[in-house]
PDB file of N, CA and C in Angstrom:
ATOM      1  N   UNK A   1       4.922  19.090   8.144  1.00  0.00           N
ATOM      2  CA  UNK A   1       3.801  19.876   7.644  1.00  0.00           C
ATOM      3  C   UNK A   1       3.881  21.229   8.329  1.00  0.00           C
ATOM      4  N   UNK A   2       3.601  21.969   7.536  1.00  0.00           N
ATOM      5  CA  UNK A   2       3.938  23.623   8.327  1.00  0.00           C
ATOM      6  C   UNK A   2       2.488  24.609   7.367  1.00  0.00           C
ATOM      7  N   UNK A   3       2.315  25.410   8.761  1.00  0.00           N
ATOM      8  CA  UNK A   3       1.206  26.710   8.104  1.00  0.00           C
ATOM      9  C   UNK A   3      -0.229  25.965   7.369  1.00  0.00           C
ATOM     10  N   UNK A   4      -0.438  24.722   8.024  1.00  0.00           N
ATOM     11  CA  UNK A   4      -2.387  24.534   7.510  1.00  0.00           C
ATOM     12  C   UNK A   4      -3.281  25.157   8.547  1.00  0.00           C
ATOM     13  N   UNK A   5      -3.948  26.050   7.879  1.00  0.00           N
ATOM     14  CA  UNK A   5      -4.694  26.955   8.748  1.00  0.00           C
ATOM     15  C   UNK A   5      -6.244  26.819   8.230  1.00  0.00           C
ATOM     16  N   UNK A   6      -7.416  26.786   8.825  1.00  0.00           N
ATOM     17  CA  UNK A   6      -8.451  26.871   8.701  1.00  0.00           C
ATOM     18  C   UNK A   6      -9.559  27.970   8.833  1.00  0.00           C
ATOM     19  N   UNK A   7     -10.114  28.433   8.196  1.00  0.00           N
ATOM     20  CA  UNK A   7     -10.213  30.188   8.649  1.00  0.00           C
ATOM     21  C   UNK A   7     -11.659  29.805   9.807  1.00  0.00           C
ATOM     22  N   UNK A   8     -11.778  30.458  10.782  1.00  0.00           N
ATOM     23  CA  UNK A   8     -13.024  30.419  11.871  1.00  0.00           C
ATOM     24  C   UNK A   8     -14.653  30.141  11.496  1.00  0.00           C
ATOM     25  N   UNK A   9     -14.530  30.106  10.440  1.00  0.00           N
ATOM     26  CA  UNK A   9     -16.013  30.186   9.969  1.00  0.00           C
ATOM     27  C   UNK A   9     -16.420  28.801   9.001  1.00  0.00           C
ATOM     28  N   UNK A  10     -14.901  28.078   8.670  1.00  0.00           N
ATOM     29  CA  UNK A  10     -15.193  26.896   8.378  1.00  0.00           C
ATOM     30  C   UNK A  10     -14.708  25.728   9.424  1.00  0.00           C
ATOM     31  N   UNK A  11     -14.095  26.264  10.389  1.00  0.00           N
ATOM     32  CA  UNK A  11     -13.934  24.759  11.409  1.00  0.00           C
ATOM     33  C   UNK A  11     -14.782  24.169  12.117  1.00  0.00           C
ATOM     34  N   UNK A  12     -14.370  23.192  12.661  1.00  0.00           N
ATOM     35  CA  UNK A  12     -15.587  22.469  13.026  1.00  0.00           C
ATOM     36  C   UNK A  12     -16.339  21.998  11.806  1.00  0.00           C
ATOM     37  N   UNK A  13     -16.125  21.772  10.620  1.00  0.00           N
ATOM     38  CA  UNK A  13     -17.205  21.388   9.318  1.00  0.00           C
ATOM     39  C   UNK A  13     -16.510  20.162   8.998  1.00  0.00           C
ATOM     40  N   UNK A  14     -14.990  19.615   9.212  1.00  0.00           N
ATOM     41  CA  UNK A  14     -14.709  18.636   8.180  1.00  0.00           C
ATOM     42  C   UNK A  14     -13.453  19.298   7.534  1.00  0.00           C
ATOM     43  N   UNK A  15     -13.378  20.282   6.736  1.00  0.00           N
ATOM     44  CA  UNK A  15     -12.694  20.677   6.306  1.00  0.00           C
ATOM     45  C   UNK A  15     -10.923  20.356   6.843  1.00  0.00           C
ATOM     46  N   UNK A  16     -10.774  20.795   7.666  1.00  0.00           N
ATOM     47  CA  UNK A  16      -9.084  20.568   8.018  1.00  0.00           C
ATOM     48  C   UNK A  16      -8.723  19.493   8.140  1.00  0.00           C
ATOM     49  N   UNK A  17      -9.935  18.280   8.645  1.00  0.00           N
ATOM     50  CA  UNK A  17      -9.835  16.731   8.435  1.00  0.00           C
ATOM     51  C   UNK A  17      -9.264  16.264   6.664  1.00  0.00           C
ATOM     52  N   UNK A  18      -9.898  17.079   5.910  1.00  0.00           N
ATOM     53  CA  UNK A  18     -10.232  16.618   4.770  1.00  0.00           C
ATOM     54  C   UNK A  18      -9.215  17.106   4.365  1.00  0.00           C
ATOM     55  N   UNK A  19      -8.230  18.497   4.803  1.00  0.00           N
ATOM     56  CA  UNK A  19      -6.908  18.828   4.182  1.00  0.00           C
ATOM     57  C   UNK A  19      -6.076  17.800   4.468  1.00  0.00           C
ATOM     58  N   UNK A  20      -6.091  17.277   6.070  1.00  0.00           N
ATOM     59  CA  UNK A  20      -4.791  16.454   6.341  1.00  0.00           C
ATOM     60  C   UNK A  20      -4.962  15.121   5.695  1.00  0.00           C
ATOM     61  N   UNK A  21      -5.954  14.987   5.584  1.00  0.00           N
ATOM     62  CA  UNK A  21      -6.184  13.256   5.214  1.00  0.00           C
ATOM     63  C   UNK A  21      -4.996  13.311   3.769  1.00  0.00           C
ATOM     64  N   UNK A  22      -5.683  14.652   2.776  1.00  0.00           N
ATOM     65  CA  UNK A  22      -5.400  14.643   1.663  1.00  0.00           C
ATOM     66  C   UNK A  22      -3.969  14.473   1.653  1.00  0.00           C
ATOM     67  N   UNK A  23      -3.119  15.425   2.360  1.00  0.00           N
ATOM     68  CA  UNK A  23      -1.857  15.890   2.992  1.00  0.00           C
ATOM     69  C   UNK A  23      -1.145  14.698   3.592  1.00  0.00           C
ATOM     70  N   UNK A  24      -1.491  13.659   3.992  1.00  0.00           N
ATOM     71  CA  UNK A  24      -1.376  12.574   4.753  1.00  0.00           C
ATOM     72  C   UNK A  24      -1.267  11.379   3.237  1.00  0.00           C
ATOM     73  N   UNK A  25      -2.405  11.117   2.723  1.00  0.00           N
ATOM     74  CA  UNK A  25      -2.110  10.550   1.148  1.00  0.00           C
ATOM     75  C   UNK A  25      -1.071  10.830   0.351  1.00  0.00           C
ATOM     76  N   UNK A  26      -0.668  11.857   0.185  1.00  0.00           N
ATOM     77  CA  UNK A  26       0.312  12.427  -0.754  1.00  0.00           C
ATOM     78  C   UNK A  26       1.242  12.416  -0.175  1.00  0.00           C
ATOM     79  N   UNK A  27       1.860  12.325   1.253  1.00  0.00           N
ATOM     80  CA  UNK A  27       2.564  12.668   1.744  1.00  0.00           C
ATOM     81  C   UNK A  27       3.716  10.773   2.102  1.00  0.00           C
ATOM     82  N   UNK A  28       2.512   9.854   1.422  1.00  0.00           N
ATOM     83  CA  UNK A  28       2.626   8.817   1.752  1.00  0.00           C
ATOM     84  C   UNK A  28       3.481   7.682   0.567  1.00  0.00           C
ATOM     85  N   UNK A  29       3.464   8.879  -0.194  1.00  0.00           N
ATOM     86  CA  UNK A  29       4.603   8.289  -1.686  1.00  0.00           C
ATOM     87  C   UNK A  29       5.977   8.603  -1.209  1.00  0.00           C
ATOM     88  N   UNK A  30       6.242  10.118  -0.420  1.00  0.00           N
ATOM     89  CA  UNK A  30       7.584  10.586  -0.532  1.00  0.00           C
ATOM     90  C   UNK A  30       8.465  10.703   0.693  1.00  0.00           C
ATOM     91  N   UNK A  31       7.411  10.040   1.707  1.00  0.00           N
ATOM     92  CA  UNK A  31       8.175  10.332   3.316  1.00  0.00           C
ATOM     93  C   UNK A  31       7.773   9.114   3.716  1.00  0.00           C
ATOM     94  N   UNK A  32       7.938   8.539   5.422  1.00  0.00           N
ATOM     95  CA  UNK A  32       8.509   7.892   6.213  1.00  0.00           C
ATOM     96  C   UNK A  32       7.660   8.267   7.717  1.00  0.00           C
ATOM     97  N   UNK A  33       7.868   9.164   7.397  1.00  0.00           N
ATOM     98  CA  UNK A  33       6.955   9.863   8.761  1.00  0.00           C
ATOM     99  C   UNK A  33       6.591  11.564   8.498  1.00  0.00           C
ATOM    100  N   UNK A  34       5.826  11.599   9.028  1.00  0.00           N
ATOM    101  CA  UNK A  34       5.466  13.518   9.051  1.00  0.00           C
ATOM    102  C   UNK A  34       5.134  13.888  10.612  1.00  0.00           C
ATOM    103  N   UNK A  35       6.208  14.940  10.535  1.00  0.00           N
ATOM    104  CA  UNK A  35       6.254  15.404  11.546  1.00  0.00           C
ATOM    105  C   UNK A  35       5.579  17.170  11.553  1.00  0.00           C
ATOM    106  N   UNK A  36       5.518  17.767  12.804  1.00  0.00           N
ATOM    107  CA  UNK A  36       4.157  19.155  12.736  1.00  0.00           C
ATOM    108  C   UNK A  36       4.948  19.539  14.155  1.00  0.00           C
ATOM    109  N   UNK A  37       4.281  20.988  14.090  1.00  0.00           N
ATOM    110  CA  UNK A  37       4.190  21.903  15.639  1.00  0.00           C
ATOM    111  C   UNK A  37       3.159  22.546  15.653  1.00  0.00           C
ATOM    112  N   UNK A  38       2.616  22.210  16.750  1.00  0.00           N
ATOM    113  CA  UNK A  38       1.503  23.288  17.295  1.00  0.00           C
ATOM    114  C   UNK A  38       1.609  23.566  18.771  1.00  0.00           C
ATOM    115  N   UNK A  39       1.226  24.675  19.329  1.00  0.00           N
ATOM    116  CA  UNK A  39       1.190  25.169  20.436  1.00  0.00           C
ATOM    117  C   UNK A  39       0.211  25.413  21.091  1.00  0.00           C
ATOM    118  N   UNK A  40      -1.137  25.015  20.725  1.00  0.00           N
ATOM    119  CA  UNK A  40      -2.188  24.815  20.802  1.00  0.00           C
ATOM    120  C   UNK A  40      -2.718  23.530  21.606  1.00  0.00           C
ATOM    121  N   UNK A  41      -3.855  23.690  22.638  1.00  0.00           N
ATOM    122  CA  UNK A  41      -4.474  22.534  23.098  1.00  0.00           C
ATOM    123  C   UNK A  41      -5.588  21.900  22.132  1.00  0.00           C
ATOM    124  N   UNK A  42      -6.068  22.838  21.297  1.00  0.00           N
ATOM    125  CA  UNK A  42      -6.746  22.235  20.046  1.00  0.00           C
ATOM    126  C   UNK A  42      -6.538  21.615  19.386  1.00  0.00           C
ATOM    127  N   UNK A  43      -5.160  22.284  18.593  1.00  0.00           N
ATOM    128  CA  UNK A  43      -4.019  21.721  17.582  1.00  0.00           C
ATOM    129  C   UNK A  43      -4.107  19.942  18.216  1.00  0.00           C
ATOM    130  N   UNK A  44      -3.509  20.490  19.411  1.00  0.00           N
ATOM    131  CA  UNK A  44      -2.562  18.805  20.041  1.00  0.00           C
ATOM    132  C   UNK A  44      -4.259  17.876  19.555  1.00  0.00           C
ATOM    133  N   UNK A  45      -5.738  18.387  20.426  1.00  0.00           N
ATOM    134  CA  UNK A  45      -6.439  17.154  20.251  1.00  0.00           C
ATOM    135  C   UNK A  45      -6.955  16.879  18.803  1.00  0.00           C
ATOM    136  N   UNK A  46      -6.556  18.042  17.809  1.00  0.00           N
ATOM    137  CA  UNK A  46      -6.813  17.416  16.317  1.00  0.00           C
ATOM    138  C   UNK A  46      -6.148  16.632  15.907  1.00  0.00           C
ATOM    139  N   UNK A  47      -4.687  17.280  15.957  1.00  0.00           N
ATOM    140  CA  UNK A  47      -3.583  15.750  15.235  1.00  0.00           C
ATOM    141  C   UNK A  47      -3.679  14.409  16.048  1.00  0.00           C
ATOM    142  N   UNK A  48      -4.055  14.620  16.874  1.00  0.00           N
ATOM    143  CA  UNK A  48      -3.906  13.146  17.766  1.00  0.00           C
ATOM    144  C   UNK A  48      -4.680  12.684  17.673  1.00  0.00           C
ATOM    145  N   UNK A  49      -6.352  13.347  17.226  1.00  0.00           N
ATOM    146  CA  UNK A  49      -7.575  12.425  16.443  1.00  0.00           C
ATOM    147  C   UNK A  49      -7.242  11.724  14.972  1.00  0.00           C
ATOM    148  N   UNK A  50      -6.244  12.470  14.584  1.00  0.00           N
ATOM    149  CA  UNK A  50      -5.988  11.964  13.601  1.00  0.00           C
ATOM    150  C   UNK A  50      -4.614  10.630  12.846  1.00  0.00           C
ATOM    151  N   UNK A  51      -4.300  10.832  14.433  1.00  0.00           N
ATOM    152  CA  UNK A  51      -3.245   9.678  14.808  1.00  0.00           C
ATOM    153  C   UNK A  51      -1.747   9.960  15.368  1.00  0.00           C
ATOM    154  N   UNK A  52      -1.394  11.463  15.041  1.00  0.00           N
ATOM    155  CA  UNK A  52      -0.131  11.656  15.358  1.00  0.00           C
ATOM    156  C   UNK A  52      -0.064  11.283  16.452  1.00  0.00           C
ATOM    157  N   UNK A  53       1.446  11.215  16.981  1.00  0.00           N
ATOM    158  CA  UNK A  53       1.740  10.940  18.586  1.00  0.00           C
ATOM    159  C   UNK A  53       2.512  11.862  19.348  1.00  0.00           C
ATOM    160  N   UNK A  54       2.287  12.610  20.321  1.00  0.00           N
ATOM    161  CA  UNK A  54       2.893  13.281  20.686  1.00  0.00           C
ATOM    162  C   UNK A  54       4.115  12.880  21.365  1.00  0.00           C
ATOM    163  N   UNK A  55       5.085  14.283  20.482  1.00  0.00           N
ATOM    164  CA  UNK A  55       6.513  13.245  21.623  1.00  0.00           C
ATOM    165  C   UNK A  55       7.843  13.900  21.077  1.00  0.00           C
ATOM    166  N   UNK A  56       8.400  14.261  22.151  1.00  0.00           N
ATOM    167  CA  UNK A  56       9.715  15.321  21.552  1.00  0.00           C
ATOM    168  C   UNK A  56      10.948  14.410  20.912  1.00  0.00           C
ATOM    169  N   UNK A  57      10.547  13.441  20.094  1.00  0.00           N
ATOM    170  CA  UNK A  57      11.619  12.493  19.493  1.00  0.00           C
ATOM    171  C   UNK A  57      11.991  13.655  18.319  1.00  0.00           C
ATOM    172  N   UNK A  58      11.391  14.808  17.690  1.00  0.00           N
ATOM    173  CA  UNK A  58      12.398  15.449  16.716  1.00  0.00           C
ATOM    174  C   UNK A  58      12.233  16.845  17.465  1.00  0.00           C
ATOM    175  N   UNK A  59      13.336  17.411  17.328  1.00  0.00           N
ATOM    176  CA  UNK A  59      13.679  19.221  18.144  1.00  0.00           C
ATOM    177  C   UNK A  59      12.596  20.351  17.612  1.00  0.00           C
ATOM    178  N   UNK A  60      11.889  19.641  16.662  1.00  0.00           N
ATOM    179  CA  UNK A  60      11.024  21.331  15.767  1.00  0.00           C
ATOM    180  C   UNK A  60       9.842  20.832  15.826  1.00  0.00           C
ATOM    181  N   UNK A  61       9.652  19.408  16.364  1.00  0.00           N
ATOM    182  CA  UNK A  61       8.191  18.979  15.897  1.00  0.00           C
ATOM    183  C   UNK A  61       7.674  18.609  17.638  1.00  0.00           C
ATOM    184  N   UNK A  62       6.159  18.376  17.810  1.00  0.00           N
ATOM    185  CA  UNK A  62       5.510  18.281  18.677  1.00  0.00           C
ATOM    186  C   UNK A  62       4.455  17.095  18.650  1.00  0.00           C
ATOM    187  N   UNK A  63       4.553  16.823  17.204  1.00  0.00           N
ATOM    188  CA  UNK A  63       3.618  15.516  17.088  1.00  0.00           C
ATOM    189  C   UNK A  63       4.401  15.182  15.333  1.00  0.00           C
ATOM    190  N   UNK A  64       4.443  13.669  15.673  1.00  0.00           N
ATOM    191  CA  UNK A  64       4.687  12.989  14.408  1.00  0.00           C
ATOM    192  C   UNK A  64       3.808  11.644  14.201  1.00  0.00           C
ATOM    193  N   UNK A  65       3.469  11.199  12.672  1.00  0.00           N
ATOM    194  CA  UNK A  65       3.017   9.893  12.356  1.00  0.00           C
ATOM    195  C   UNK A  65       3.774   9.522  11.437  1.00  0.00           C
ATOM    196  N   UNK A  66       3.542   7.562  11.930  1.00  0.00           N
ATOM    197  CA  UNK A  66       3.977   6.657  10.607  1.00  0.00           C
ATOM    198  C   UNK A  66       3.208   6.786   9.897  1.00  0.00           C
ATOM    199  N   UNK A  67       4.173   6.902   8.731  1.00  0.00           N
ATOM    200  CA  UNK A  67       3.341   6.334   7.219  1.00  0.00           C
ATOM    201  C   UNK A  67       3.562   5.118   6.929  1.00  0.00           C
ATOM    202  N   UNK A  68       5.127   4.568   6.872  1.00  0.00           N
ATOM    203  CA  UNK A  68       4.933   3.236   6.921  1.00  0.00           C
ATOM    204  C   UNK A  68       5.363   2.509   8.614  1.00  0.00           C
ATOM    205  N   UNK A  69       4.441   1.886   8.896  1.00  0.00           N
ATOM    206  CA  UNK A  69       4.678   1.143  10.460  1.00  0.00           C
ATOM    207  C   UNK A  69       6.251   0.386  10.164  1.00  0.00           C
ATOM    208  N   UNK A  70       6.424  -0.174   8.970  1.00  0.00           N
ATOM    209  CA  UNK A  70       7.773  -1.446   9.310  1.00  0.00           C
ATOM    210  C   UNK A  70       9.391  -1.061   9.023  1.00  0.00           C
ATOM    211  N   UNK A  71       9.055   0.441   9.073  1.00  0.00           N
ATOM    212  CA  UNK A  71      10.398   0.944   8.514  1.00  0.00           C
ATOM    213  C   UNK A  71      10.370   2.793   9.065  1.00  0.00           C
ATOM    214  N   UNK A  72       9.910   2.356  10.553  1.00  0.00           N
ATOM    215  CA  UNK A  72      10.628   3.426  11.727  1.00  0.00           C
ATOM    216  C   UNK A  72      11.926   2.913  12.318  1.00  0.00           C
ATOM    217  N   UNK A  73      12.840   4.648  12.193  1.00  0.00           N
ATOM    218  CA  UNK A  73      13.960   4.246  12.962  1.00  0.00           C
ATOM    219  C   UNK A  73      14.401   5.566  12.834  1.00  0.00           C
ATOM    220  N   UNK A  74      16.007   5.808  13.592  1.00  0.00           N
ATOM    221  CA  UNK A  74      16.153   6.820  14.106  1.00  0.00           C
ATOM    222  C   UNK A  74      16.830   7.783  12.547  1.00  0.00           C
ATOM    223  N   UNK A  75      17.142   7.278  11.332  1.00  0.00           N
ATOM    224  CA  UNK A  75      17.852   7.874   9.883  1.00  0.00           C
ATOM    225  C   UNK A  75      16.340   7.949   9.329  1.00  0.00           C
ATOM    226  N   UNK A  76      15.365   7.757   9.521  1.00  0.00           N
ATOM    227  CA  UNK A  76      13.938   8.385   8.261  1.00  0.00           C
ATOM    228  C   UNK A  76      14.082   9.299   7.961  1.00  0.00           C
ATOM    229  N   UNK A  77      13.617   9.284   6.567  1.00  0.00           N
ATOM    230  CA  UNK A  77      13.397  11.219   6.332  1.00  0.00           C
ATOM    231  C   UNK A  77      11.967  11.708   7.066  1.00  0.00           C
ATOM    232  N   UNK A  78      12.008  12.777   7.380  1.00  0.00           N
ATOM    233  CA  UNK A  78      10.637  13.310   7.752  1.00  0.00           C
ATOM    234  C   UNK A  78      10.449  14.907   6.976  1.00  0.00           C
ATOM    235  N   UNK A  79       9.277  15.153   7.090  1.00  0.00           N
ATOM    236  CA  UNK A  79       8.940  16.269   6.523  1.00  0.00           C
ATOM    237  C   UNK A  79       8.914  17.582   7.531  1.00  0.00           C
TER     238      UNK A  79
END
């Protein structure tokens, strides 16, 4: 997932929850896992409310989640 941004005047409402969830659904037909970067201490405690795990298992990403739990391994595609 790359570039979901929330503009200052709607965070904190729900909103960026309600992008990833969506983003997270759809994302759940065509991938394996989704992987993200942020550099942010915010960033890190949103995705991780939202389940990612932090963890330098891919070189570009900073947090990844399963989509499906029974078919992690080191050949998945990720996004």
């Amino acid at each position: 997932i790359r570039h979901v941004y929330v503009l200052p005047d709607y965070r904190r409402t729900g909103v960026g929850k309600l992008i990833m969830e969506a983003l997270i659904d759809h994302a759940r037909a065509h991938f394996e896992i989704l992987t993200l970067r942020t550099p942010t201490a915010h960033g890190d405690a949103f995705y991780t409310a939202l389940g990612f795990s932090r963890e330098a298992r891919f070189a570009e990403a900073t947090h990844w989640l399963a989509l499906n739990h029974d078919s992690i391994s080191d050949s998945t595609r990720h996004s």
